[in-house]
PDB file of N, CA and C in Angstrom:
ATOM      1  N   UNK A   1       0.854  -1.199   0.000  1.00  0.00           N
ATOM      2  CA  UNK A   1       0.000   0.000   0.000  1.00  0.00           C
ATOM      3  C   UNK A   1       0.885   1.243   0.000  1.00  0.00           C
ATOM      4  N   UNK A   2       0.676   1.995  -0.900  1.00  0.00           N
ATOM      5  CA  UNK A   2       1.664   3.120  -0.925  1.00  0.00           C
ATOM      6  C   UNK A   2       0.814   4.070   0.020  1.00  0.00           C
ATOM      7  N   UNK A   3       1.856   5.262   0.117  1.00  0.00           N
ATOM      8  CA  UNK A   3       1.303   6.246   1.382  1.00  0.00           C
ATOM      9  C   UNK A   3       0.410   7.872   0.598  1.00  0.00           C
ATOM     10  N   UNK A   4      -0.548   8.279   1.405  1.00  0.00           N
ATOM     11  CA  UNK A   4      -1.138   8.956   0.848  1.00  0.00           C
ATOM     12  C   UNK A   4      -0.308  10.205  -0.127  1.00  0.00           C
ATOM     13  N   UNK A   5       1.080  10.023   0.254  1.00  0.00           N
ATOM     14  CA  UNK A   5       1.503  11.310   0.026  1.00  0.00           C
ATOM     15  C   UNK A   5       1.975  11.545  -1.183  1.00  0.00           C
ATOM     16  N   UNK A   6       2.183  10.272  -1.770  1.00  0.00           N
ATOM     17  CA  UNK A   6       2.361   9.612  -3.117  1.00  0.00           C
ATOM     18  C   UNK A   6       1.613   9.511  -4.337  1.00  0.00           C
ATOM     19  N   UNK A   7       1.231  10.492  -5.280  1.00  0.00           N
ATOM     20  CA  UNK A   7       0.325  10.453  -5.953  1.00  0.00           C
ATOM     21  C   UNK A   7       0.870   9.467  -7.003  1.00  0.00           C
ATOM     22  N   UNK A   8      -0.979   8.337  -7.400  1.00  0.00           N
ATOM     23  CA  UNK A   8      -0.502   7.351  -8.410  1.00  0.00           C
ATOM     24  C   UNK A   8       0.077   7.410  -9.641  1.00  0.00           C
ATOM     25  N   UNK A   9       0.423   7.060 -10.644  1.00  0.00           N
ATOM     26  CA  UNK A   9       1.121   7.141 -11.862  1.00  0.00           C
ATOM     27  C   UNK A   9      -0.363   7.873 -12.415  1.00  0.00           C
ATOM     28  N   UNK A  10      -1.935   7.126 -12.194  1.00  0.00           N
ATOM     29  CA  UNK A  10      -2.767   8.063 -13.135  1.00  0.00           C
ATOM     30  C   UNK A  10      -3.409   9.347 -13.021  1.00  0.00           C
ATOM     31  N   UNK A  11      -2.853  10.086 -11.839  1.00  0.00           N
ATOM     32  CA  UNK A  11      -3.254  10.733 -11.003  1.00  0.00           C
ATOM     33  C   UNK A  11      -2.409  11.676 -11.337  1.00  0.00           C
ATOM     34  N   UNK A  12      -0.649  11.290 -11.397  1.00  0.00           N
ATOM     35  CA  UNK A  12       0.401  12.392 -12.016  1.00  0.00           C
ATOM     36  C   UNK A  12      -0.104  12.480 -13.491  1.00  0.00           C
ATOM     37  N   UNK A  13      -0.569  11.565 -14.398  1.00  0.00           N
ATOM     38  CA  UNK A  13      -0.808  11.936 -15.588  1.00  0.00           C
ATOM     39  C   UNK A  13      -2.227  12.800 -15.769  1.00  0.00           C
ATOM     40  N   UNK A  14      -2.813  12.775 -14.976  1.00  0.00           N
ATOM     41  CA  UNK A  14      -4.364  13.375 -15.429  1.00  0.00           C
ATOM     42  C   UNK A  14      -4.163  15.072 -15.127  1.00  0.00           C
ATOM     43  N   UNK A  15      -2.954  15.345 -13.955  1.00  0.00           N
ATOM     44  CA  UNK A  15      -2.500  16.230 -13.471  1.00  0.00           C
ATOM     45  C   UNK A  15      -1.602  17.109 -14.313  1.00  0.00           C
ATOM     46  N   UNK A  16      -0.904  16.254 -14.998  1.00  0.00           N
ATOM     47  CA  UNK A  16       0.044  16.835 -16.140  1.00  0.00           C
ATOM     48  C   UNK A  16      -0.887  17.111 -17.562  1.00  0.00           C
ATOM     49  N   UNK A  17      -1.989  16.494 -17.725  1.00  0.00           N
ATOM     50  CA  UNK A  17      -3.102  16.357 -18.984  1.00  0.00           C
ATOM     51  C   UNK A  17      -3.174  17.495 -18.499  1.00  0.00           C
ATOM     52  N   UNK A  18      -4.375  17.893 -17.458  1.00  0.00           N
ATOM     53  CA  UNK A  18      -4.695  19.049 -16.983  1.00  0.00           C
ATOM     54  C   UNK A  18      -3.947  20.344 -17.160  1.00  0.00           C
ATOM     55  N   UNK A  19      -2.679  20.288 -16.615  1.00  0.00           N
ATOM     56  CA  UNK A  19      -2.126  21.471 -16.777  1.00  0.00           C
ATOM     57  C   UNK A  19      -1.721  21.720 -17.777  1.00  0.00           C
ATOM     58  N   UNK A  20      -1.410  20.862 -18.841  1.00  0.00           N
ATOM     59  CA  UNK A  20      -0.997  20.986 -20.573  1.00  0.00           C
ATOM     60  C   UNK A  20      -2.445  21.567 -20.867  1.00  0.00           C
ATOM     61  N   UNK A  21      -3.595  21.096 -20.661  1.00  0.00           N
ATOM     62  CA  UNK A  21      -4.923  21.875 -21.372  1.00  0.00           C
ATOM     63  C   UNK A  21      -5.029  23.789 -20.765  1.00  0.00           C
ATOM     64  N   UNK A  22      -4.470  23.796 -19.580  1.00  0.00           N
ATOM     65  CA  UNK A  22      -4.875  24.665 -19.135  1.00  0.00           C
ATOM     66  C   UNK A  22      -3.298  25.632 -19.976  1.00  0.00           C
ATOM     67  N   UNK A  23      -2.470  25.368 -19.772  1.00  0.00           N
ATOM     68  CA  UNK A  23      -1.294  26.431 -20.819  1.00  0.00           C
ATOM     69  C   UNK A  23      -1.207  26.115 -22.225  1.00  0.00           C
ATOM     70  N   UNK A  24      -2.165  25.400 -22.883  1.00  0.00           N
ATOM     71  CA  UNK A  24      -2.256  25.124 -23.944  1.00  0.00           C
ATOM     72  C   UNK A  24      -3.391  26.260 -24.361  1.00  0.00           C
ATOM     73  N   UNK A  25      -4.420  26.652 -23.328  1.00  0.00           N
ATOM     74  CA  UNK A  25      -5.589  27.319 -23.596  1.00  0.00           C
ATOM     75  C   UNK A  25      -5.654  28.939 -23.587  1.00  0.00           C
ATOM     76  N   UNK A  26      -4.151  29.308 -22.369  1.00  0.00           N
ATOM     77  CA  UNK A  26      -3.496  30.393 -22.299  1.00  0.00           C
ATOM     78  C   UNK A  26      -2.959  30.944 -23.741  1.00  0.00           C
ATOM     79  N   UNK A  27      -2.213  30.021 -23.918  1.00  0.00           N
ATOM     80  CA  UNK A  27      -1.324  30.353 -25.006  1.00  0.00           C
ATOM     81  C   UNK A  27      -1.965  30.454 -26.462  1.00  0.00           C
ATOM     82  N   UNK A  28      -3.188  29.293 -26.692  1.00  0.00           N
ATOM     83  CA  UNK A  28      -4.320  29.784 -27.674  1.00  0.00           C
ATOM     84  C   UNK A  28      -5.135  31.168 -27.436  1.00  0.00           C
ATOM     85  N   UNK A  29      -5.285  31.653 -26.157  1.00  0.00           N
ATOM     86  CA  UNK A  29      -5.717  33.138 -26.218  1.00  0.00           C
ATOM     87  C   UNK A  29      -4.881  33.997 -26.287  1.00  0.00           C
ATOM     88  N   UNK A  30      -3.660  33.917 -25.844  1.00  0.00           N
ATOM     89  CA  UNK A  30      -2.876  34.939 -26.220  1.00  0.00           C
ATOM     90  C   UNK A  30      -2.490  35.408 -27.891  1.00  0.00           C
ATOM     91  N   UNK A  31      -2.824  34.268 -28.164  1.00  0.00           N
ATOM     92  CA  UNK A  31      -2.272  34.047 -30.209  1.00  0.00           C
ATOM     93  C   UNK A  31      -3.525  34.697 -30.643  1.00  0.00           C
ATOM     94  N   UNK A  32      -4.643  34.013 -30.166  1.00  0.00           N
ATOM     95  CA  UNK A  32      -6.059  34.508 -30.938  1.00  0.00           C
ATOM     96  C   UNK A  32      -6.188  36.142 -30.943  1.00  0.00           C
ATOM     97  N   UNK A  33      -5.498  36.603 -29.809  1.00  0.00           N
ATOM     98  CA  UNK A  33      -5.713  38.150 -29.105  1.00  0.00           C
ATOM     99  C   UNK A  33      -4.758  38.878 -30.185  1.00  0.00           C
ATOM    100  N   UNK A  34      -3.841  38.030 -30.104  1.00  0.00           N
ATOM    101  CA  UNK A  34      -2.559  38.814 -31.011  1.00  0.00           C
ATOM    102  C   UNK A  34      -3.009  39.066 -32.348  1.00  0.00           C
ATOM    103  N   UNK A  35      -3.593  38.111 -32.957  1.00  0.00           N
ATOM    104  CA  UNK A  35      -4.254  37.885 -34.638  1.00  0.00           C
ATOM    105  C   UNK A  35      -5.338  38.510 -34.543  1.00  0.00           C
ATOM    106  N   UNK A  36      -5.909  38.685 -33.442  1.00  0.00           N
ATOM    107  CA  UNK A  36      -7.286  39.921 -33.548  1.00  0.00           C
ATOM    108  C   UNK A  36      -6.711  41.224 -33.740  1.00  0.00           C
ATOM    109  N   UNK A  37      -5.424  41.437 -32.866  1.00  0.00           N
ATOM    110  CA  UNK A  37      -5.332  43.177 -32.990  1.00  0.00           C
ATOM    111  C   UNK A  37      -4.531  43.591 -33.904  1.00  0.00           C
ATOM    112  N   UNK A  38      -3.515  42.375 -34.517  1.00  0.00           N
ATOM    113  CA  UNK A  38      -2.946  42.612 -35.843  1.00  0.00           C
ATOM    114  C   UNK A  38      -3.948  43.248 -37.048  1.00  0.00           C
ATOM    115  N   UNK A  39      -5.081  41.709 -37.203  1.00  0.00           N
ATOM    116  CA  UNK A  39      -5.735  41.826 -38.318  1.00  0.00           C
ATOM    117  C   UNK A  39      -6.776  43.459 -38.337  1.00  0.00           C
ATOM    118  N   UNK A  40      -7.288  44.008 -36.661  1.00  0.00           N
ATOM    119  CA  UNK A  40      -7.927  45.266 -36.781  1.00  0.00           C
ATOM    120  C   UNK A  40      -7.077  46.608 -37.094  1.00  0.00           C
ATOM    121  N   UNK A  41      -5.742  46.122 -36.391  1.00  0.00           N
ATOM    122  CA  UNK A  41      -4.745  47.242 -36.622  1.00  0.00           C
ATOM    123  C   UNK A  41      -4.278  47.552 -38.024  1.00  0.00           C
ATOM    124  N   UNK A  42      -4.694  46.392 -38.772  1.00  0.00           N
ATOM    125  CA  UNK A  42      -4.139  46.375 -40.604  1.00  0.00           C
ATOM    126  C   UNK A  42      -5.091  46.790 -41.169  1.00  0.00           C
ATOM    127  N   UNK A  43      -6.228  47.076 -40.207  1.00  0.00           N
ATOM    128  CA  UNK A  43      -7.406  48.079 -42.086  1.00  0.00           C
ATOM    129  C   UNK A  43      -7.483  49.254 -41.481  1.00  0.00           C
ATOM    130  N   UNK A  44      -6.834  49.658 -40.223  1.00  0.00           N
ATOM    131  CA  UNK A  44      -6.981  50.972 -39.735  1.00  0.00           C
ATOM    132  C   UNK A  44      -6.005  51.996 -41.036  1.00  0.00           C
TER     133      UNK A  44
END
């Protein structure tokens, strides 16, 4: 029996899934934001 303090192998992966979706989702808004104010700043 391992000890609570030990998170399981699927537990580190769902954790690492998680945080890849969550700076994956950052980094898609930051790009989307960027290509919004490019593309408004180019017909000004």
């Amino acid at each position: 029996m391992t000890a609570p303090s030990t998170p399981s192998q699927d537990e580190i992966k769902a954790r690492n899934t998680r945080l890849a979706l969550i700076l994956a989702s950052i980094a898609a808004t930051f790009f989307i934001g960027f290509m919004a104010k490019m593309i408004l700043l180019a017909h000004h």
